[in-house]
N, C-alpha and C. Protein backbone atom coordinates (compact mmCIF):
# COMPACT_ATOMS: atom_id res chain seq x y z
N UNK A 1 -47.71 5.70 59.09
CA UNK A 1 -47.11 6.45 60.18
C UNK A 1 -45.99 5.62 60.79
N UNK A 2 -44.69 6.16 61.04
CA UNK A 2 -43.73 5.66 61.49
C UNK A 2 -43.20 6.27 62.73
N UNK A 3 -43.15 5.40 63.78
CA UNK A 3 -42.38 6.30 64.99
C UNK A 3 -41.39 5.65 65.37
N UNK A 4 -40.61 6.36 65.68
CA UNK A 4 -39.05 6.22 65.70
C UNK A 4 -39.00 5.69 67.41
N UNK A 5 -37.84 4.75 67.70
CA UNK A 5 -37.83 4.57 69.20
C UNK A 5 -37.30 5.80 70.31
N UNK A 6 -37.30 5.61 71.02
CA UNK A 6 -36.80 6.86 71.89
C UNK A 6 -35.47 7.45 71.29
N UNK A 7 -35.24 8.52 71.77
CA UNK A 7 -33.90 8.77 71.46
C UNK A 7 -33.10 9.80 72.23
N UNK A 8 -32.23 9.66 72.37
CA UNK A 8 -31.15 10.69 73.18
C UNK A 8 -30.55 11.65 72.73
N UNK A 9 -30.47 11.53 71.65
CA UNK A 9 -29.79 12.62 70.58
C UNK A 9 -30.53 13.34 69.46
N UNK A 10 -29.76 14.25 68.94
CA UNK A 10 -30.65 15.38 68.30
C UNK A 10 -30.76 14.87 66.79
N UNK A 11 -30.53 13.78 66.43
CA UNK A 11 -30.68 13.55 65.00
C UNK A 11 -30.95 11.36 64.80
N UNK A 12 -31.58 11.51 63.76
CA UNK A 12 -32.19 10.36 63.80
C UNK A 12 -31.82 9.98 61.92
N UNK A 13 -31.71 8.69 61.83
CA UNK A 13 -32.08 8.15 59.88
C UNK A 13 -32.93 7.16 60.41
N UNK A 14 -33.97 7.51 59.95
CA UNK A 14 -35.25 6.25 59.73
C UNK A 14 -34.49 4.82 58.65
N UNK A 15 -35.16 4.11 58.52
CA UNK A 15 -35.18 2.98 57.66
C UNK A 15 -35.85 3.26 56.49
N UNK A 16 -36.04 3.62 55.53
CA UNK A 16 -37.42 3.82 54.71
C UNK A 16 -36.53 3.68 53.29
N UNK A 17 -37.01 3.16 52.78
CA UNK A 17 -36.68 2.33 50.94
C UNK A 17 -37.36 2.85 49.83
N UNK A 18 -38.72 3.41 50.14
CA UNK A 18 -39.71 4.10 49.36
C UNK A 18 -39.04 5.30 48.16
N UNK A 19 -39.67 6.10 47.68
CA UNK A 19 -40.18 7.11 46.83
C UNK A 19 -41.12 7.96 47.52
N UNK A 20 -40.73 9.02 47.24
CA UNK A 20 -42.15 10.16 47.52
C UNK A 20 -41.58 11.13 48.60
N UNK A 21 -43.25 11.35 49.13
CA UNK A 21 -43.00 12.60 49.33
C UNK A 21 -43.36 11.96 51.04
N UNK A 22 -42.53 12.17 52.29
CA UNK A 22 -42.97 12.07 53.39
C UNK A 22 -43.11 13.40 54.43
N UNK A 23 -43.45 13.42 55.49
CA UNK A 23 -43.94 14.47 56.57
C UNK A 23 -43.05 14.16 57.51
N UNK A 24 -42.53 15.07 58.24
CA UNK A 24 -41.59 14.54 59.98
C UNK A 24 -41.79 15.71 60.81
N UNK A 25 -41.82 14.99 62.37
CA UNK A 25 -41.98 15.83 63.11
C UNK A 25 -41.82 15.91 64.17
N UNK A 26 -41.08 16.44 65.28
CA UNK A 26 -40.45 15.68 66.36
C UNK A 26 -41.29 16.34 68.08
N UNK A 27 -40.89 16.13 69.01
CA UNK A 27 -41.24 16.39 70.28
C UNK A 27 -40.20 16.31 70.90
N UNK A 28 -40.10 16.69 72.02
CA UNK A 28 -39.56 16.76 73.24
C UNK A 28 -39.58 16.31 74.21
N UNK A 29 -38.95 15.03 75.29
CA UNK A 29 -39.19 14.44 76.17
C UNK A 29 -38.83 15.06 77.75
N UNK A 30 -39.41 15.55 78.51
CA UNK A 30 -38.93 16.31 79.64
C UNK A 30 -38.68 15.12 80.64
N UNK A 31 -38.05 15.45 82.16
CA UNK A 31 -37.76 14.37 82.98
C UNK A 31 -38.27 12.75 83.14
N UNK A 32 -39.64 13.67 83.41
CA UNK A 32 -40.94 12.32 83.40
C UNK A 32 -40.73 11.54 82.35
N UNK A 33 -41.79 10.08 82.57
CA UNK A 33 -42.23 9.74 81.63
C UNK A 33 -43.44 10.17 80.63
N UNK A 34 -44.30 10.83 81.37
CA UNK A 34 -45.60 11.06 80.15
C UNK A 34 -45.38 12.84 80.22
N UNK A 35 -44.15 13.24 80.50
CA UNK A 35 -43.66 14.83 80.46
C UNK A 35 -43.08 15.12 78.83
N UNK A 36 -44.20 15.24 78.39
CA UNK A 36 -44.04 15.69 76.52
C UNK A 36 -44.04 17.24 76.04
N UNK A 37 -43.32 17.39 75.21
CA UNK A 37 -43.56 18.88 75.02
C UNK A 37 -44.83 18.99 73.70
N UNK A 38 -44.65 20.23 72.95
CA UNK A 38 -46.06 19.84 71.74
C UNK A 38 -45.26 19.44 70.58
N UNK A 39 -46.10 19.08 69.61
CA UNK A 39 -45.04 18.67 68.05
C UNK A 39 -44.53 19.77 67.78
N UNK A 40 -43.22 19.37 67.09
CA UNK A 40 -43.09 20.62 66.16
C UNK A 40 -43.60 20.99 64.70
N UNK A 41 -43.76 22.03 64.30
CA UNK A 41 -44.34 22.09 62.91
C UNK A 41 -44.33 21.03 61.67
N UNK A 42 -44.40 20.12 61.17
CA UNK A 42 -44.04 19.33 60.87
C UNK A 42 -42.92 20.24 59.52
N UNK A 43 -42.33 19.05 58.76
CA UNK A 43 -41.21 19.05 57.76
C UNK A 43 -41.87 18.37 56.67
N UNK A 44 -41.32 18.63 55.56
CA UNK A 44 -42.04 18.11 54.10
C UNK A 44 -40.26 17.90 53.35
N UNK A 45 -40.58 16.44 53.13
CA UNK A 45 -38.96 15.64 52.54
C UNK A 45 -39.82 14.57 51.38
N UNK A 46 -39.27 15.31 50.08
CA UNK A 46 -39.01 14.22 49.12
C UNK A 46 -38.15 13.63 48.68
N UNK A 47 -38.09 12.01 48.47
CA UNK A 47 -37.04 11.00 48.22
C UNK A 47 -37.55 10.94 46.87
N UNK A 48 -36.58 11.35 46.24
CA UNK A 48 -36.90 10.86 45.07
C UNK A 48 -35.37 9.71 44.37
N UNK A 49 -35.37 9.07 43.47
CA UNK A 49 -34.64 7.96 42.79
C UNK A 49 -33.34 8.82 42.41
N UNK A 50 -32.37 8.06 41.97
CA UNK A 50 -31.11 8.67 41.52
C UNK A 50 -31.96 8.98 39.79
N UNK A 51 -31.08 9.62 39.29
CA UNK A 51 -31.23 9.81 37.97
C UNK A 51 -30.66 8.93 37.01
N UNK A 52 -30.91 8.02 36.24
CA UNK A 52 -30.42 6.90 35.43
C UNK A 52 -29.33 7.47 34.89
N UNK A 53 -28.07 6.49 34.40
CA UNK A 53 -27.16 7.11 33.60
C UNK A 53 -27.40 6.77 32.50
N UNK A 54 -26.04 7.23 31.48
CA UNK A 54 -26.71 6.69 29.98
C UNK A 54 -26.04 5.15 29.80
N UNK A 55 -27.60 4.60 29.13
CA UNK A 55 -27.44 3.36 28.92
C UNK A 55 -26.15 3.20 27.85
N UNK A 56 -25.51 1.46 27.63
CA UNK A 56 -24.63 1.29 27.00
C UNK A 56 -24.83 0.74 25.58
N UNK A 57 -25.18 1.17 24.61
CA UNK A 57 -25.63 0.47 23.53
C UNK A 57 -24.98 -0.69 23.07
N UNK A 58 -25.90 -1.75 22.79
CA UNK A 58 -25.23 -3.42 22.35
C UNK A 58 -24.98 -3.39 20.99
N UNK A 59 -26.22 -3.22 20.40
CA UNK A 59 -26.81 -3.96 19.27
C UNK A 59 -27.84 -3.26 18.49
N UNK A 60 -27.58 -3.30 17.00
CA UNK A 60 -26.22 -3.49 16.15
C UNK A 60 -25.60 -2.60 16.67
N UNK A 61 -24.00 -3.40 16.68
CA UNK A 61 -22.57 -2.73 16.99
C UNK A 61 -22.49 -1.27 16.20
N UNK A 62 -21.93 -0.46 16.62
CA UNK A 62 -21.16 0.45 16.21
C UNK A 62 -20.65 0.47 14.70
N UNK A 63 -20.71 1.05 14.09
CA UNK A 63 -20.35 1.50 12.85
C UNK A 63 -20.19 -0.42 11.93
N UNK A 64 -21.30 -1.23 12.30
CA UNK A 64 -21.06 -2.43 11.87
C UNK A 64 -22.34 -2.48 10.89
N UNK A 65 -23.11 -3.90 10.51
CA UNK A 65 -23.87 -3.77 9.42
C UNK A 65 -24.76 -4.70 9.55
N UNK A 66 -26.22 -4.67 8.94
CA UNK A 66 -26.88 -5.78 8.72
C UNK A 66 -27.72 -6.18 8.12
N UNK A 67 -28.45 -7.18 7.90
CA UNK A 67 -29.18 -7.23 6.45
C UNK A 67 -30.39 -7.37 7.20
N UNK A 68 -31.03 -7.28 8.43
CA UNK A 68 -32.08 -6.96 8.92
C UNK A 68 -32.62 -6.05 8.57
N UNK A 69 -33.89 -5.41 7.97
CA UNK A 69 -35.03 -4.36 7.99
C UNK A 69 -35.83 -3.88 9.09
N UNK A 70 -35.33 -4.64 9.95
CA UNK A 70 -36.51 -4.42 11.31
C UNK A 70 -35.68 -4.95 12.28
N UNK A 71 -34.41 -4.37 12.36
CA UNK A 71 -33.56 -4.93 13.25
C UNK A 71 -34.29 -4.22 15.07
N UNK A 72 -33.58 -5.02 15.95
CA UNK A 72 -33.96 -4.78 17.32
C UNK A 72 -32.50 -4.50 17.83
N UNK A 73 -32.80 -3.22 18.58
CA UNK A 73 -31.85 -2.51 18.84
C UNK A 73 -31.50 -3.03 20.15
N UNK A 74 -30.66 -3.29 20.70
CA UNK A 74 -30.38 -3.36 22.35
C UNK A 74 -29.61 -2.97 22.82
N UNK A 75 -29.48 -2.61 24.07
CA UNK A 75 -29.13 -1.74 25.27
C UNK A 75 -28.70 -2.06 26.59
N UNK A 76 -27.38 -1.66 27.26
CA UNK A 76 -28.29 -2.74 28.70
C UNK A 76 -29.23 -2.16 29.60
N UNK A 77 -29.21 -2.53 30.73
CA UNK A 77 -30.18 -2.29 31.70
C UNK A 77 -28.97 -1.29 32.32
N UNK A 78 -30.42 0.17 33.25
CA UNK A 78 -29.63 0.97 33.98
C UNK A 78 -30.15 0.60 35.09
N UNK A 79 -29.60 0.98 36.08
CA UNK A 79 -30.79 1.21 37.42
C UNK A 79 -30.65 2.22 37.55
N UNK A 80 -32.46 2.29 38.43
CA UNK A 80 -32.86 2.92 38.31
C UNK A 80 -34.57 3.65 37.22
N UNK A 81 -33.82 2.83 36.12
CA UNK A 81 -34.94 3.19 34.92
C UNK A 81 -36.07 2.60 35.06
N UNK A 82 -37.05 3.47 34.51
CA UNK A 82 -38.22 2.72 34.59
C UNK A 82 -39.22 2.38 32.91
N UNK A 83 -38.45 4.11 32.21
CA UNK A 83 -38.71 3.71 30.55
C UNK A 83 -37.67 4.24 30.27
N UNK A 84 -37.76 3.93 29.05
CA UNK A 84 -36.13 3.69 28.03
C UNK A 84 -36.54 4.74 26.50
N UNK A 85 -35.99 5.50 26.40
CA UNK A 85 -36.51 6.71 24.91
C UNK A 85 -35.94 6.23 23.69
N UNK A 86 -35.53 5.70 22.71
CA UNK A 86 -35.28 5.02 22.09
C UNK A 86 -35.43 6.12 20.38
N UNK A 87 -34.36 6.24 19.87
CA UNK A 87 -34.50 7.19 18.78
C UNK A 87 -33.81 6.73 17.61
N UNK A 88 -34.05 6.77 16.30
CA UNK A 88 -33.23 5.99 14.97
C UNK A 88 -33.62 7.16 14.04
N UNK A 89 -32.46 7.54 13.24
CA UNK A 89 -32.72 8.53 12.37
C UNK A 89 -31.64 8.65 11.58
N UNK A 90 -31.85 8.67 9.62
CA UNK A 90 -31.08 8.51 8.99
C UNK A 90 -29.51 9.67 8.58
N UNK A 91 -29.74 10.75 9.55
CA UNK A 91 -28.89 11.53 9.63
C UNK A 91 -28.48 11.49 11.23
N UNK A 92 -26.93 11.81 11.13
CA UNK A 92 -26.55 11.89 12.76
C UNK A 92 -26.95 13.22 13.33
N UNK A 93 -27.52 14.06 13.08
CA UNK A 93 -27.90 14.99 13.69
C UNK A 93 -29.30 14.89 14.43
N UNK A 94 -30.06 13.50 13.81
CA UNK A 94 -31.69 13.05 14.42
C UNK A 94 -32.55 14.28 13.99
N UNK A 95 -32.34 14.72 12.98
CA UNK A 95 -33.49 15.55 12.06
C UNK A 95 -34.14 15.01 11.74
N UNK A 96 -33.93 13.51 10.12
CA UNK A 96 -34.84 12.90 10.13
C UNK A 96 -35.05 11.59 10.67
N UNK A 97 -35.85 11.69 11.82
CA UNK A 97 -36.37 10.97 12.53
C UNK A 97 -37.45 9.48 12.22
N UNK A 98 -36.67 8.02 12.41
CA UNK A 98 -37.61 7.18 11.79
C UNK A 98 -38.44 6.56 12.95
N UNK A 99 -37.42 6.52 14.05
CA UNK A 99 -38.20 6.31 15.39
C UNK A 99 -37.91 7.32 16.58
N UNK A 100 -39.23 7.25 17.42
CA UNK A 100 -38.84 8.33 18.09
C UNK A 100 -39.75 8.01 19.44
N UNK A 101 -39.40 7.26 20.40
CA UNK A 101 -40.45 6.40 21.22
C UNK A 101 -40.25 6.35 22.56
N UNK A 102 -40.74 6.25 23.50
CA UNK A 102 -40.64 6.16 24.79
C UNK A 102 -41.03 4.98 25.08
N UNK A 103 -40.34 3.80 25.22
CA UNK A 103 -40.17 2.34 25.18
C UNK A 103 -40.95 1.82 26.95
N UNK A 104 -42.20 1.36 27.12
CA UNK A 104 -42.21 1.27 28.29
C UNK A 104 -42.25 -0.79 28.09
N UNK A 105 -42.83 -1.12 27.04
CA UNK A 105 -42.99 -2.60 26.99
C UNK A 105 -42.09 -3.52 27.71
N UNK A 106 -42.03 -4.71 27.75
CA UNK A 106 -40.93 -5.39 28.40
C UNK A 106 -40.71 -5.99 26.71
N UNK A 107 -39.60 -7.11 26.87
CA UNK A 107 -38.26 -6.24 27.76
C UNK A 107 -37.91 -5.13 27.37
N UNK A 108 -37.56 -4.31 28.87
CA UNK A 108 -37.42 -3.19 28.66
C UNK A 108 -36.19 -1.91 27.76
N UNK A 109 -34.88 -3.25 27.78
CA UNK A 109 -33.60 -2.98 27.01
C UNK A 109 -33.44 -3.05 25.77
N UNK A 110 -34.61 -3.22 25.40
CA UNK A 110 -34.70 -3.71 23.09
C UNK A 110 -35.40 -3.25 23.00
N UNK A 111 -35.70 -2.97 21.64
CA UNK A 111 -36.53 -1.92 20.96
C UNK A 111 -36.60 -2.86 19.25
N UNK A 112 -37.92 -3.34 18.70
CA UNK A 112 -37.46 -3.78 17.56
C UNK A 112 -38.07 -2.79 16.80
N UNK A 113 -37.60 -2.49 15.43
CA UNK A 113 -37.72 -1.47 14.96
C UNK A 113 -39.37 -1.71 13.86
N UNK A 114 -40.61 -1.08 14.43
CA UNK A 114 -41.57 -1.56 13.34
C UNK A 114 -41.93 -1.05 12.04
N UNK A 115 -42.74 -1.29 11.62
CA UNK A 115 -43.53 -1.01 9.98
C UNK A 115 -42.54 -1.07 9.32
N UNK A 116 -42.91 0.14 8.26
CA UNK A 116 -42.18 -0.55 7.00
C UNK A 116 -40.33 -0.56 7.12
N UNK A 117 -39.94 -1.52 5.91
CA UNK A 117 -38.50 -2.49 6.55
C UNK A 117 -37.56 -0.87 5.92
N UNK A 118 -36.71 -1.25 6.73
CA UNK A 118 -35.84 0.00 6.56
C UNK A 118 -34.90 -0.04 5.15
N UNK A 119 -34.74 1.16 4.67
CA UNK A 119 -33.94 0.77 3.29
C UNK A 119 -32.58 0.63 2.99
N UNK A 120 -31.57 0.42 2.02
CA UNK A 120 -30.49 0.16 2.27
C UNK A 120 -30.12 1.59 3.12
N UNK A 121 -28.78 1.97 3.94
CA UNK A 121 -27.78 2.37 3.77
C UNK A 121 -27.60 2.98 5.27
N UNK A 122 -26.73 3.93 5.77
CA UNK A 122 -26.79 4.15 7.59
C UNK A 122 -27.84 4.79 8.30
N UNK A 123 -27.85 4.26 9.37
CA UNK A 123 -29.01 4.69 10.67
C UNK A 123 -28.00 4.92 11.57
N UNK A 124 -28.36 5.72 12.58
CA UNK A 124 -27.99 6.44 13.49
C UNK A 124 -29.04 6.56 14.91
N UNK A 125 -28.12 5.87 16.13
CA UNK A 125 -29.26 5.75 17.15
C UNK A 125 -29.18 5.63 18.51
N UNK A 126 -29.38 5.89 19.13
CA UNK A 126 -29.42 6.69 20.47
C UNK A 126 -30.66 6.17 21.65
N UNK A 127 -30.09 6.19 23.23
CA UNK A 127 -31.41 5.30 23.71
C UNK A 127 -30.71 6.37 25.30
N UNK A 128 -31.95 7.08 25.89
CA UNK A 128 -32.14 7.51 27.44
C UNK A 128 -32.97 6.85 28.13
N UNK A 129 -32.47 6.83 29.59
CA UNK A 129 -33.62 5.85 30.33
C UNK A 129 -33.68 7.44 31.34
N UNK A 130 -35.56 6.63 31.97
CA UNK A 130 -36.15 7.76 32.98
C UNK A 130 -36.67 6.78 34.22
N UNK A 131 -36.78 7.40 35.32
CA UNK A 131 -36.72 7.18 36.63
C UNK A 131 -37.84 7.21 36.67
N UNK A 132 -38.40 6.22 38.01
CA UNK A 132 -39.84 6.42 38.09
C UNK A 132 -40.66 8.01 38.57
N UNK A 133 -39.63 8.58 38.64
CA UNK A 133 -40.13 10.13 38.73
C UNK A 133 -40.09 10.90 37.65
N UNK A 134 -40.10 10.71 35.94
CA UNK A 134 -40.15 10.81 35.18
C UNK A 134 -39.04 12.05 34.62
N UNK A 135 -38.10 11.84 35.83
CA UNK A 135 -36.73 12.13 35.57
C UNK A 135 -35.60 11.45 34.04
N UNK A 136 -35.43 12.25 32.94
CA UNK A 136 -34.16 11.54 32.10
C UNK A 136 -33.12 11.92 32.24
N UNK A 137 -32.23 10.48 32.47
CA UNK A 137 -31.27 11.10 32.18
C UNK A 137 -30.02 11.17 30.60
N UNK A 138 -28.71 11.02 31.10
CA UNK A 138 -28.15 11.71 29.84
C UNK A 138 -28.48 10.95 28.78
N UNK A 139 -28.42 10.90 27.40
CA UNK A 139 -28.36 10.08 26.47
C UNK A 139 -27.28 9.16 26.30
N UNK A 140 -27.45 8.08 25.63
CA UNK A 140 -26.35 7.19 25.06
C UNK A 140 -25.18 7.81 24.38
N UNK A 141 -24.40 7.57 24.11
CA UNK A 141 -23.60 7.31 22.70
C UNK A 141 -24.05 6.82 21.39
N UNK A 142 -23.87 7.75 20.37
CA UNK A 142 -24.73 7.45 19.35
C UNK A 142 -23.58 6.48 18.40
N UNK A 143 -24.79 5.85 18.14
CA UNK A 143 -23.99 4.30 17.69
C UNK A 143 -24.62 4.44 15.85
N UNK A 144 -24.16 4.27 15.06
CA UNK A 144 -23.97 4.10 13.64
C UNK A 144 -23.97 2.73 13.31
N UNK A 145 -25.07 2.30 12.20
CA UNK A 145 -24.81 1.25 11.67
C UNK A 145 -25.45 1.15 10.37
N UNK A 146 -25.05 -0.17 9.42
CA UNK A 146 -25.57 0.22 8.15
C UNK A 146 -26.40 -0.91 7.73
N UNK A 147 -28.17 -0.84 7.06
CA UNK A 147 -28.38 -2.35 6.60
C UNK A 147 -27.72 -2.26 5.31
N UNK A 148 -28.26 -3.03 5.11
CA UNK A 148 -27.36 -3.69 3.86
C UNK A 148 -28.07 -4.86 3.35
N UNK A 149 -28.94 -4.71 2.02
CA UNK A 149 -29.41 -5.98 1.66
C UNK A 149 -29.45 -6.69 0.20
N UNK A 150 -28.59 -5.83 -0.20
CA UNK A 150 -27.87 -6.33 -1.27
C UNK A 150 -26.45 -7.64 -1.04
N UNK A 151 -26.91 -8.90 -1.88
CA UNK A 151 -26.33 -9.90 -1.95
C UNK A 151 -24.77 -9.67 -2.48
N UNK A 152 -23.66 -10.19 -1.99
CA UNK A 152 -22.52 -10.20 -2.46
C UNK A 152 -22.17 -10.95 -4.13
N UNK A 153 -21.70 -9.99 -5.07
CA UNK A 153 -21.63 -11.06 -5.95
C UNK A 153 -21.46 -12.23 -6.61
N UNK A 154 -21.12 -12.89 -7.19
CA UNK A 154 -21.13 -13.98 -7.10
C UNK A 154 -20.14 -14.68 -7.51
N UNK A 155 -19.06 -15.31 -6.95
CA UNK A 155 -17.73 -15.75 -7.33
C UNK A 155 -17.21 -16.36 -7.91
N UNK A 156 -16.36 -15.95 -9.11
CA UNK A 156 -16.43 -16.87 -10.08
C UNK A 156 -14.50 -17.46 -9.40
N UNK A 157 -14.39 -18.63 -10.13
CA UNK A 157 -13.22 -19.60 -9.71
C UNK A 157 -12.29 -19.49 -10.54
N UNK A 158 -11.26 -18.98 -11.30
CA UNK A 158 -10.03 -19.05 -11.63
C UNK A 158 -9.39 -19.86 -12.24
N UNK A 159 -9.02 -20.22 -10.76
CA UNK A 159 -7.36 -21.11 -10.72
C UNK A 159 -7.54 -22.20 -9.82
N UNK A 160 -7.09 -23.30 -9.54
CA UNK A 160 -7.00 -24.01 -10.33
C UNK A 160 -8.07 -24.53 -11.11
N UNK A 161 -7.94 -24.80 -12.31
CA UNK A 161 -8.83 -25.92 -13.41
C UNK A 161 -9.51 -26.67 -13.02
N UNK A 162 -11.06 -26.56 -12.87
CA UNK A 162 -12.03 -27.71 -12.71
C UNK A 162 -11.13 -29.12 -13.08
N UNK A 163 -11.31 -30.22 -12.14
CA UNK A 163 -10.76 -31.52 -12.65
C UNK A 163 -9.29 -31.37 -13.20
N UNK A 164 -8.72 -30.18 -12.15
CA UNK A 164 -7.14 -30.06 -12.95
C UNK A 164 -6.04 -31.04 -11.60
N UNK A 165 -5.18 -31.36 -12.16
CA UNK A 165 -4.42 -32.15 -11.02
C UNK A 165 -3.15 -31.38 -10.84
N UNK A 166 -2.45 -31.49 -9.76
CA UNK A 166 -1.38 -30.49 -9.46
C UNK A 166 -0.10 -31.34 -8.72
N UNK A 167 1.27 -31.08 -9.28
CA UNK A 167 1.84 -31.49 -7.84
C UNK A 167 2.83 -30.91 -7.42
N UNK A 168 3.59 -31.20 -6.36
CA UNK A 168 4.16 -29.46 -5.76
C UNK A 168 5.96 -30.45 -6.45
């Protein structure tokens, strides 16, 4: 219960930092001092959180590559968020779906990707954060990347001649 100090005027902002759902309700002070009028009906006010925006995807970069199977995706931090939705799927449309998760673990901005190791070629992936009122908001930017775990071939040498001497 919070009571506000006297006041002279017809409108008041409390202090309050919280979430939820609070009650208000005011009176009337007549000349006197203990000259009160009755409450008024009370009021019903929920505070609820802003709605997260969409997070900024880190990692793996954008249309870049890697020879990880179980790479960990990262994100930054929004405020506001309280879980993070986290989605990987080998078509950009997220039909087929390899992850599909509501990330509450810490830390809360990565996601490593589990079981079995992913196979060569692009993933496609996307991350929303939700408010502790289980508010989401918009999605990311869907970020593209490719593993890749095939070794580069192997280079063979040319020019100049093993043990060849040169001079300009």
């Amino acid at each position: 219960v919070y009571t506000s100090p006297l006041l002279t005027g017809t409108s008041y902002t409390p202090v309050y930092s919280g979430y939820g759902t609070i009650y208000w309700s005011v009176r009337a002070r007549g000349a006197g001092e203990d000259d009160w009028g009755d409450w008024a009906a009370a009021w019903q006010l929920t505070i609820q959180p802003k709605v997260p925006a969409a997070p900024l995807l880190l990692s793996p970069a954008n249309k870049g590559a890697t020879n990880d199977v179980n790479p960990t995706l990262d994100w930054s931090d929004v405020a506001y968020a309280e879980n993070y939705r986290v989605t990987l799927a080998s078509d950009k449309r997220f039909i087929n779906r390899i992850v599909d998760e509501q990330e509450t673990g810490s830390p809360l901005s990565e996601y490593t990707v589990p079981g079995d190791p992913l196979g060569d070629g692009p993933y496609y992936w996307k991350v929303q954060a939700q408010n502790s009122q289980e508010q989401w908001g918009a999605w990311s930017k869907v970020f593209l990347f490719n593993v890749d775990t095939n070794r580069p071939p192997k280079v063979l040498l040319s020019a100049p001649k093993d043990l060849s001497a040169s001079s300009k």
